[in-house]
C-alpha atoms as a PDB file:
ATOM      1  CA  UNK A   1       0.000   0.000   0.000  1.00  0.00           C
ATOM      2  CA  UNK A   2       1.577   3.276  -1.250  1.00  0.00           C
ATOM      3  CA  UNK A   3      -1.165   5.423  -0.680  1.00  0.00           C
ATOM      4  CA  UNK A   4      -0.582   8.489   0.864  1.00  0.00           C
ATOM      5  CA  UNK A   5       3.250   7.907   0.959  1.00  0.00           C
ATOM      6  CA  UNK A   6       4.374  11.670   1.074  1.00  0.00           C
ATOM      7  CA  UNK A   7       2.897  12.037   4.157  1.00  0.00           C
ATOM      8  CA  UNK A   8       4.857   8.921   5.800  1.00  0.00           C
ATOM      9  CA  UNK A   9       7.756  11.025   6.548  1.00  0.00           C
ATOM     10  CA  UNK A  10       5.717  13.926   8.458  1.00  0.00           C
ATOM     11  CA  UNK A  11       6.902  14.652  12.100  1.00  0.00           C
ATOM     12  CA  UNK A  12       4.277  15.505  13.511  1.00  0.00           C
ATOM     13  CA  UNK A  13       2.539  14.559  16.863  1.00  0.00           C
ATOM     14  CA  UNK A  14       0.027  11.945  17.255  1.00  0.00           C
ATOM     15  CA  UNK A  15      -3.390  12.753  19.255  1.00  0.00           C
ATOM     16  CA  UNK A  16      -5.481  10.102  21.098  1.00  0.00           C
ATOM     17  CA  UNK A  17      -8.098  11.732  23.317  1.00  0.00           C
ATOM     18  CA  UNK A  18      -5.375  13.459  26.069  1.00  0.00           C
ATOM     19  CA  UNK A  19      -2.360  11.089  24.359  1.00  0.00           C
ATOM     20  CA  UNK A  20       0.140  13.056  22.368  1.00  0.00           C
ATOM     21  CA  UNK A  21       3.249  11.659  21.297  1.00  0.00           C
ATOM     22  CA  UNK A  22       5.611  13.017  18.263  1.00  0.00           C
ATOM     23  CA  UNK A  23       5.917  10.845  15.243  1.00  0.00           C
ATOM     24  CA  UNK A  24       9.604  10.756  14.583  1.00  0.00           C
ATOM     25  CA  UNK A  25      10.100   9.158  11.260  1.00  0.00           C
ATOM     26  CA  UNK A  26      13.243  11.169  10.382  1.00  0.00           C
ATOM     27  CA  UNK A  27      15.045   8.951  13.260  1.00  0.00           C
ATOM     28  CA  UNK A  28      13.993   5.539  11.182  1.00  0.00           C
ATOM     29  CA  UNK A  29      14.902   6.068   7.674  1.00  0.00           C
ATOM     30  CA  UNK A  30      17.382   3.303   7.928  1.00  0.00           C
ATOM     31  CA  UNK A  31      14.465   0.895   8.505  1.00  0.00           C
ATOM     32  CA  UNK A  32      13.309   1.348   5.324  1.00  0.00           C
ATOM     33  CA  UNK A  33      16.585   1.601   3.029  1.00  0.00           C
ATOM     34  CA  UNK A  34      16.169   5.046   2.903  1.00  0.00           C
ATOM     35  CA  UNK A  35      19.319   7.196   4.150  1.00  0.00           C
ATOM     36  CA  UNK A  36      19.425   8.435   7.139  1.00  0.00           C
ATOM     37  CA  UNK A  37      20.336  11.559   7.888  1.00  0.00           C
ATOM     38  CA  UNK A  38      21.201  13.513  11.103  1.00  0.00           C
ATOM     39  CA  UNK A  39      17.412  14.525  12.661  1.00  0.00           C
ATOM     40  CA  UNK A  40      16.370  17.178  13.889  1.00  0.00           C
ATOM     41  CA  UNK A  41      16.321  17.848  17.503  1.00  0.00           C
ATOM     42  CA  UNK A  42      13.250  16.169  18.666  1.00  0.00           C
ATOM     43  CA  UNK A  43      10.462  18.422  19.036  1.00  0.00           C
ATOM     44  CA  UNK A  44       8.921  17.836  22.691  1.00  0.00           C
ATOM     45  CA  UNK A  45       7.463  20.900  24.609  1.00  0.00           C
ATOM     46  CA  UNK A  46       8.886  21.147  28.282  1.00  0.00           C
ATOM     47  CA  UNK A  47       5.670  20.334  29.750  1.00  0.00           C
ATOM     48  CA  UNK A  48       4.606  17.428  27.991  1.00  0.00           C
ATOM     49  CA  UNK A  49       5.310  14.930  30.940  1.00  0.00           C
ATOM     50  CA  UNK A  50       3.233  16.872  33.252  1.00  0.00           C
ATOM     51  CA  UNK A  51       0.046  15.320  31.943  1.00  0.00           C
ATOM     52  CA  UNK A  52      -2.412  14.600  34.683  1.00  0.00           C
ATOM     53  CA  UNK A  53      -5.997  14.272  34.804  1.00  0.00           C
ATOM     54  CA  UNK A  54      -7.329  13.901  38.735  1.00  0.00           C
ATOM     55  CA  UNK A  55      -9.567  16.197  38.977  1.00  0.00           C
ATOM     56  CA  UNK A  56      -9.627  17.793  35.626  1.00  0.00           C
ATOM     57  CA  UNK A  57     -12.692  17.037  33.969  1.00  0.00           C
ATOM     58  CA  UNK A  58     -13.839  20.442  33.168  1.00  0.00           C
ATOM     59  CA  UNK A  59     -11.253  20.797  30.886  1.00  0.00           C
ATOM     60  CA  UNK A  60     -11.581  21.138  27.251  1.00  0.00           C
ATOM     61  CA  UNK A  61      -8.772  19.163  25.656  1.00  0.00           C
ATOM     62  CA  UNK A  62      -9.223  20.708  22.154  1.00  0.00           C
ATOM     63  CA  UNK A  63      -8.544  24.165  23.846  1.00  0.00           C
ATOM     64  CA  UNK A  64      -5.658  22.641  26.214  1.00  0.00           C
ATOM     65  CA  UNK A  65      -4.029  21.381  23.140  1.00  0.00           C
ATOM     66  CA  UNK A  66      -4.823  22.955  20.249  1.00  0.00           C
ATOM     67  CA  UNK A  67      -1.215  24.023  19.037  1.00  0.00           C
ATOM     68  CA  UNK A  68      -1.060  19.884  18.394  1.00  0.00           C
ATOM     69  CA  UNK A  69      -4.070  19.621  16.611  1.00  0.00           C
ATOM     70  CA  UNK A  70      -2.701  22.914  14.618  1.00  0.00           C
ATOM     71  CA  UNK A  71       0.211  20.933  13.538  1.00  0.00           C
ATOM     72  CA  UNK A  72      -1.425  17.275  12.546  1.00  0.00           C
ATOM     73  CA  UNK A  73      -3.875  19.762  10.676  1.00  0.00           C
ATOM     74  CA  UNK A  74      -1.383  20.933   8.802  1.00  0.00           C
ATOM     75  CA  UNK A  75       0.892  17.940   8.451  1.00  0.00           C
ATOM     76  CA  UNK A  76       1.794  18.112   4.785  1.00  0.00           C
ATOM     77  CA  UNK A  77       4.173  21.235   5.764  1.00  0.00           C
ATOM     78  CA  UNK A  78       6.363  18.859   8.349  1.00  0.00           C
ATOM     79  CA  UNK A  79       7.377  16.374   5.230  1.00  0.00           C
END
């Protein structure tokens, strides 16, 4: 399946519900006989361990993280 395939190489983070992670593909290339160069720094905000959600349901996660969504959004410009 090779549908899609421009976007297989986008960094960009990965949202489930309150989950983000970064998808860093530029760290793999090898993998997939492509060659790998030397990545980026990865990209991972200072706060992004501090996730917790006791007593935090009032909370509106698209608001919370909405510079995330921003980026998957626009995904084709992180190829």
């Amino acid at each position: 399946c090779v549908e899609n395939i421009n976007i297989w190489r986008a960094v960009v983070p990965l949202i489930d519900f309150h989950i983000i992670k970064y998808h860093h593909v530029d760290r793999v290339m090898r993998q997939f006989y492509m060659v790998q160069h030397i990545p980026r720094p990865p990209h991972q905000p200072n706060n992004f361990h501090d996730l917790t959600l006791h007593g935090k349901d009032d909370i509106d996660l698209r608001v919370q993280n909405a510079i995330f969504i921003h980026e998957w959004e626009t995904r084709l410009d992180y190829i």
